[in-house]
Protein backbone atom coordinates (compact mmCIF):
# COMPACT_ATOMS: atom_id res chain seq x y z
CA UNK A 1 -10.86 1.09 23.14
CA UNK A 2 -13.34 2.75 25.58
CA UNK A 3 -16.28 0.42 24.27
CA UNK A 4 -13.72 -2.52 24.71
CA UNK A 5 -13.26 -1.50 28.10
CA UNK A 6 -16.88 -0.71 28.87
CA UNK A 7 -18.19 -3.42 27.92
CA UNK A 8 -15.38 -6.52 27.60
CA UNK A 9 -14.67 -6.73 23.73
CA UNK A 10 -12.16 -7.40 22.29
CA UNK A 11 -10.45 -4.94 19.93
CA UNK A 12 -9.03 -6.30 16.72
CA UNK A 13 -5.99 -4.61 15.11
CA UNK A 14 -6.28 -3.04 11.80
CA UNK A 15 -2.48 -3.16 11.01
CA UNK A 16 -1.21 -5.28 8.44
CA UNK A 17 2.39 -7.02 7.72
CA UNK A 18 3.37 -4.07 5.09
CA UNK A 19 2.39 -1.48 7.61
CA UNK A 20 3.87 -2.90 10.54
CA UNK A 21 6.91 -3.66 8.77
CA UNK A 22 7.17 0.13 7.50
CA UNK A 23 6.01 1.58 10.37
CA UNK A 24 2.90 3.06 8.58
CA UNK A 25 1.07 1.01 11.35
CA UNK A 26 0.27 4.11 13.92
CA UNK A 27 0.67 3.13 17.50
CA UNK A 28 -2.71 4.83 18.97
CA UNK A 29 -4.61 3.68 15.72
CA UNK A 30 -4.33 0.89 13.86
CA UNK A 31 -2.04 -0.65 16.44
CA UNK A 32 -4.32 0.22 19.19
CA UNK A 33 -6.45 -3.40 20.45
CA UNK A 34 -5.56 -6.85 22.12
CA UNK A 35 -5.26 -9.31 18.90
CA UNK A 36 -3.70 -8.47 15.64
CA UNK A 37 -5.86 -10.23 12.97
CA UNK A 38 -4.20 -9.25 9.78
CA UNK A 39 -0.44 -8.55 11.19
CA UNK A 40 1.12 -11.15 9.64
CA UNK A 41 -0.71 -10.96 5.65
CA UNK A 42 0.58 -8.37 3.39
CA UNK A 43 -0.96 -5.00 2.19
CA UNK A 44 -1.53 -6.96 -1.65
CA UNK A 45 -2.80 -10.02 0.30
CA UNK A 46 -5.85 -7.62 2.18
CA UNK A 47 -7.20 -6.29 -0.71
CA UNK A 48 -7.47 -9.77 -2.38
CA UNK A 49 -9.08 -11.41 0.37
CA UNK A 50 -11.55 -8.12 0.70
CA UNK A 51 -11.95 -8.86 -3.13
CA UNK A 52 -12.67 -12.93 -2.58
CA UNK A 53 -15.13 -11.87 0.34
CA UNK A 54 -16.80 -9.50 -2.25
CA UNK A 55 -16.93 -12.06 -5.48
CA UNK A 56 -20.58 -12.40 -5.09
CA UNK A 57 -22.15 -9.63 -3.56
CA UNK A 58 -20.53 -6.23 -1.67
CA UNK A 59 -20.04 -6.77 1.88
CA UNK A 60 -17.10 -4.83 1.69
CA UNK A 61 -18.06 -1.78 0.56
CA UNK A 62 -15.83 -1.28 -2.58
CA UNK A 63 -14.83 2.52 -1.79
CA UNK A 64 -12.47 1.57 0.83
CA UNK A 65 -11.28 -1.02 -1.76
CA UNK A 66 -10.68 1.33 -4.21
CA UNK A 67 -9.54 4.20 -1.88
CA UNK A 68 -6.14 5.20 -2.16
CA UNK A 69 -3.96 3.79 0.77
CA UNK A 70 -3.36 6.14 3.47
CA UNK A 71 -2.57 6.59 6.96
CA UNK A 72 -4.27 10.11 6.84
CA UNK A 73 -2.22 11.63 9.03
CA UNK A 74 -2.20 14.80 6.91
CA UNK A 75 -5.12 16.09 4.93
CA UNK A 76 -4.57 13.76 0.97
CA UNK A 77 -1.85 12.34 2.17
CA UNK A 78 -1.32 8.95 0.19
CA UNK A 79 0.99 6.33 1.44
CA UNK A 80 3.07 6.28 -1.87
CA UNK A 81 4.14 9.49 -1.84
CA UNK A 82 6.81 7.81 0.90
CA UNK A 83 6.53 4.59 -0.52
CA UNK A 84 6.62 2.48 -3.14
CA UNK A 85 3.43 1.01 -5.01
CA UNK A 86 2.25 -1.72 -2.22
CA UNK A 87 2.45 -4.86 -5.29
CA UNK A 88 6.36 -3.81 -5.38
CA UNK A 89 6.57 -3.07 -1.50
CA UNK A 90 5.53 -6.22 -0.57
CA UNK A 91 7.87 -8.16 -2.92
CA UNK A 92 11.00 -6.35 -0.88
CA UNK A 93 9.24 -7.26 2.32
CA UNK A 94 8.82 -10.82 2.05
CA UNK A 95 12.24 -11.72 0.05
CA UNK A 96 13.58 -9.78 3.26
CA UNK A 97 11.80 -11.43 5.87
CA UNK A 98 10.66 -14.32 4.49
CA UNK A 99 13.28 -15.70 2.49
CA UNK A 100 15.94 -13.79 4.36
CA UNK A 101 17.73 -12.13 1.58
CA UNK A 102 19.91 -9.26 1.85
CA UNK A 103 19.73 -5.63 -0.19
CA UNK A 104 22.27 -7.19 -2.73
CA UNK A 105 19.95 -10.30 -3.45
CA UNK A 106 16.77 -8.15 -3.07
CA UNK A 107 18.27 -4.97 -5.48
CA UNK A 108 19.55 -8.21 -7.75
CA UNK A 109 16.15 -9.55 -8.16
CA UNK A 110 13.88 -6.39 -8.27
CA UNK A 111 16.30 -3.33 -8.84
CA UNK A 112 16.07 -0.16 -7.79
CA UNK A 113 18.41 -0.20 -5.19
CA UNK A 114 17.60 3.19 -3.27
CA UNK A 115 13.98 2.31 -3.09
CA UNK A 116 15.06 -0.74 -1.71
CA UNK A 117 17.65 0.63 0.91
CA UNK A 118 15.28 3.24 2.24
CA UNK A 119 12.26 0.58 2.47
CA UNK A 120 14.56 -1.97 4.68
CA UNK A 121 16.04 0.88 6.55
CA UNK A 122 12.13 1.74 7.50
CA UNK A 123 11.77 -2.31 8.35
CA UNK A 124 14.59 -1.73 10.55
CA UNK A 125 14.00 1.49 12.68
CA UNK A 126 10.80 0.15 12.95
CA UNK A 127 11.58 -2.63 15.42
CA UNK A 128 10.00 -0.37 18.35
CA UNK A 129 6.57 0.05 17.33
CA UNK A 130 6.24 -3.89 16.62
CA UNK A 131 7.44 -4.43 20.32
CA UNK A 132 4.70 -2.89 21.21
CA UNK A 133 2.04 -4.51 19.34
CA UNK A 134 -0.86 -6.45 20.39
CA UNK A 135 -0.23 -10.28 19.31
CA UNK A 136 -0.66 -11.69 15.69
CA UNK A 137 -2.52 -14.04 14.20
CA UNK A 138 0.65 -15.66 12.18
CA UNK A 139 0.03 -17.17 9.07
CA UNK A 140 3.49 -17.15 7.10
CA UNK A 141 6.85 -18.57 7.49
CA UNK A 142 8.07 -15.89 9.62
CA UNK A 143 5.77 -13.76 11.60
CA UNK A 144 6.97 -10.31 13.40
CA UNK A 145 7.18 -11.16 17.23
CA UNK A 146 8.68 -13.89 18.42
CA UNK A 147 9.18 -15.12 14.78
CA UNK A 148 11.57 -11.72 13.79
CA UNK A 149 13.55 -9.86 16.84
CA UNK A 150 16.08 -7.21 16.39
CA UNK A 151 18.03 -4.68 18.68
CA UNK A 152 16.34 -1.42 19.23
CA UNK A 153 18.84 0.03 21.81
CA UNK A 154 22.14 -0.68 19.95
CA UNK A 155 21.59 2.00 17.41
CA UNK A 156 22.54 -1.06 15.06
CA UNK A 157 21.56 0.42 11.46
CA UNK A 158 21.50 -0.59 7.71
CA UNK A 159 24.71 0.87 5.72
């Protein structure tokens, strides 16, 4: 941010739809900048464009593809030891705010009803962090922002 200052850059985002939709998008990291690139494109959907960019010859150097998600906010912290595998993740996410379907549709579909709860729960409390985000790029049906408000004062919850 200080060389975007300095010098009149602008700062891309690093957050993307999974993250800010979990809240594993940190507010003075990946949050931090003036456009939000990849806000609206899932976790699954980043590492297959990184993989199309890569098809014939590494520009993305294929370490951080093959590094273990993590917001490293503790020393081998991973983010699926809070939650699910991002291929599963991201299948709750966009029945649920894409398609606008409920837990009982989504835990219909997919199963595993607590992980399911406790991810839309996280989609929910969430709400602050993505009022303060820079804007996004939007690319799907329903983009956070102006595409997806909710109540962060109410103390409106999930059951």
């Amino acid at each position: 941010m200080a060389m975007s200052n300095k010098f009149g850059y602008l700062l891309l985002t690093t957050g993307n739809k999974s993250e800010m939709a979990t809240g594993y998008a940190t507010l003075y990291g990946d949050m931090c900048g003036a456009l939000a690139v990849i806000a609206d494109i899932y976790k699954t959907q980043v590492y297959r464009i990184a993989n199309f960019i890569n098809r014939k010859k590494e520009i993305i150097p294929i370490e951080i593809i093959k590094k273990p998600p993590s917001a490293e906010l503790s020393p081998d912290q991973k983010d699926e030891d809070s939650l699910p595998p991002y291929d599963f993740l991201d299948k709750i996410l966009q029945m649920y705010l894409e398609e606008y379907k409920e837990f009982n549709e989504i835990t219909t579909k997919l199963g595993k009803p607590d992980v399911v709860r406790k991810v839309l729960q996280n989609v929910d409390k969430n709400e602050f962090k993505r009022k303060q985000a820079a804007p996004a790029l939007r690319v799907s049906r329903k983009a956070f922002g102006y595409g997806r408000r909710y109540p962060i004062v109410q103390k409106w919850r999930r059951p």
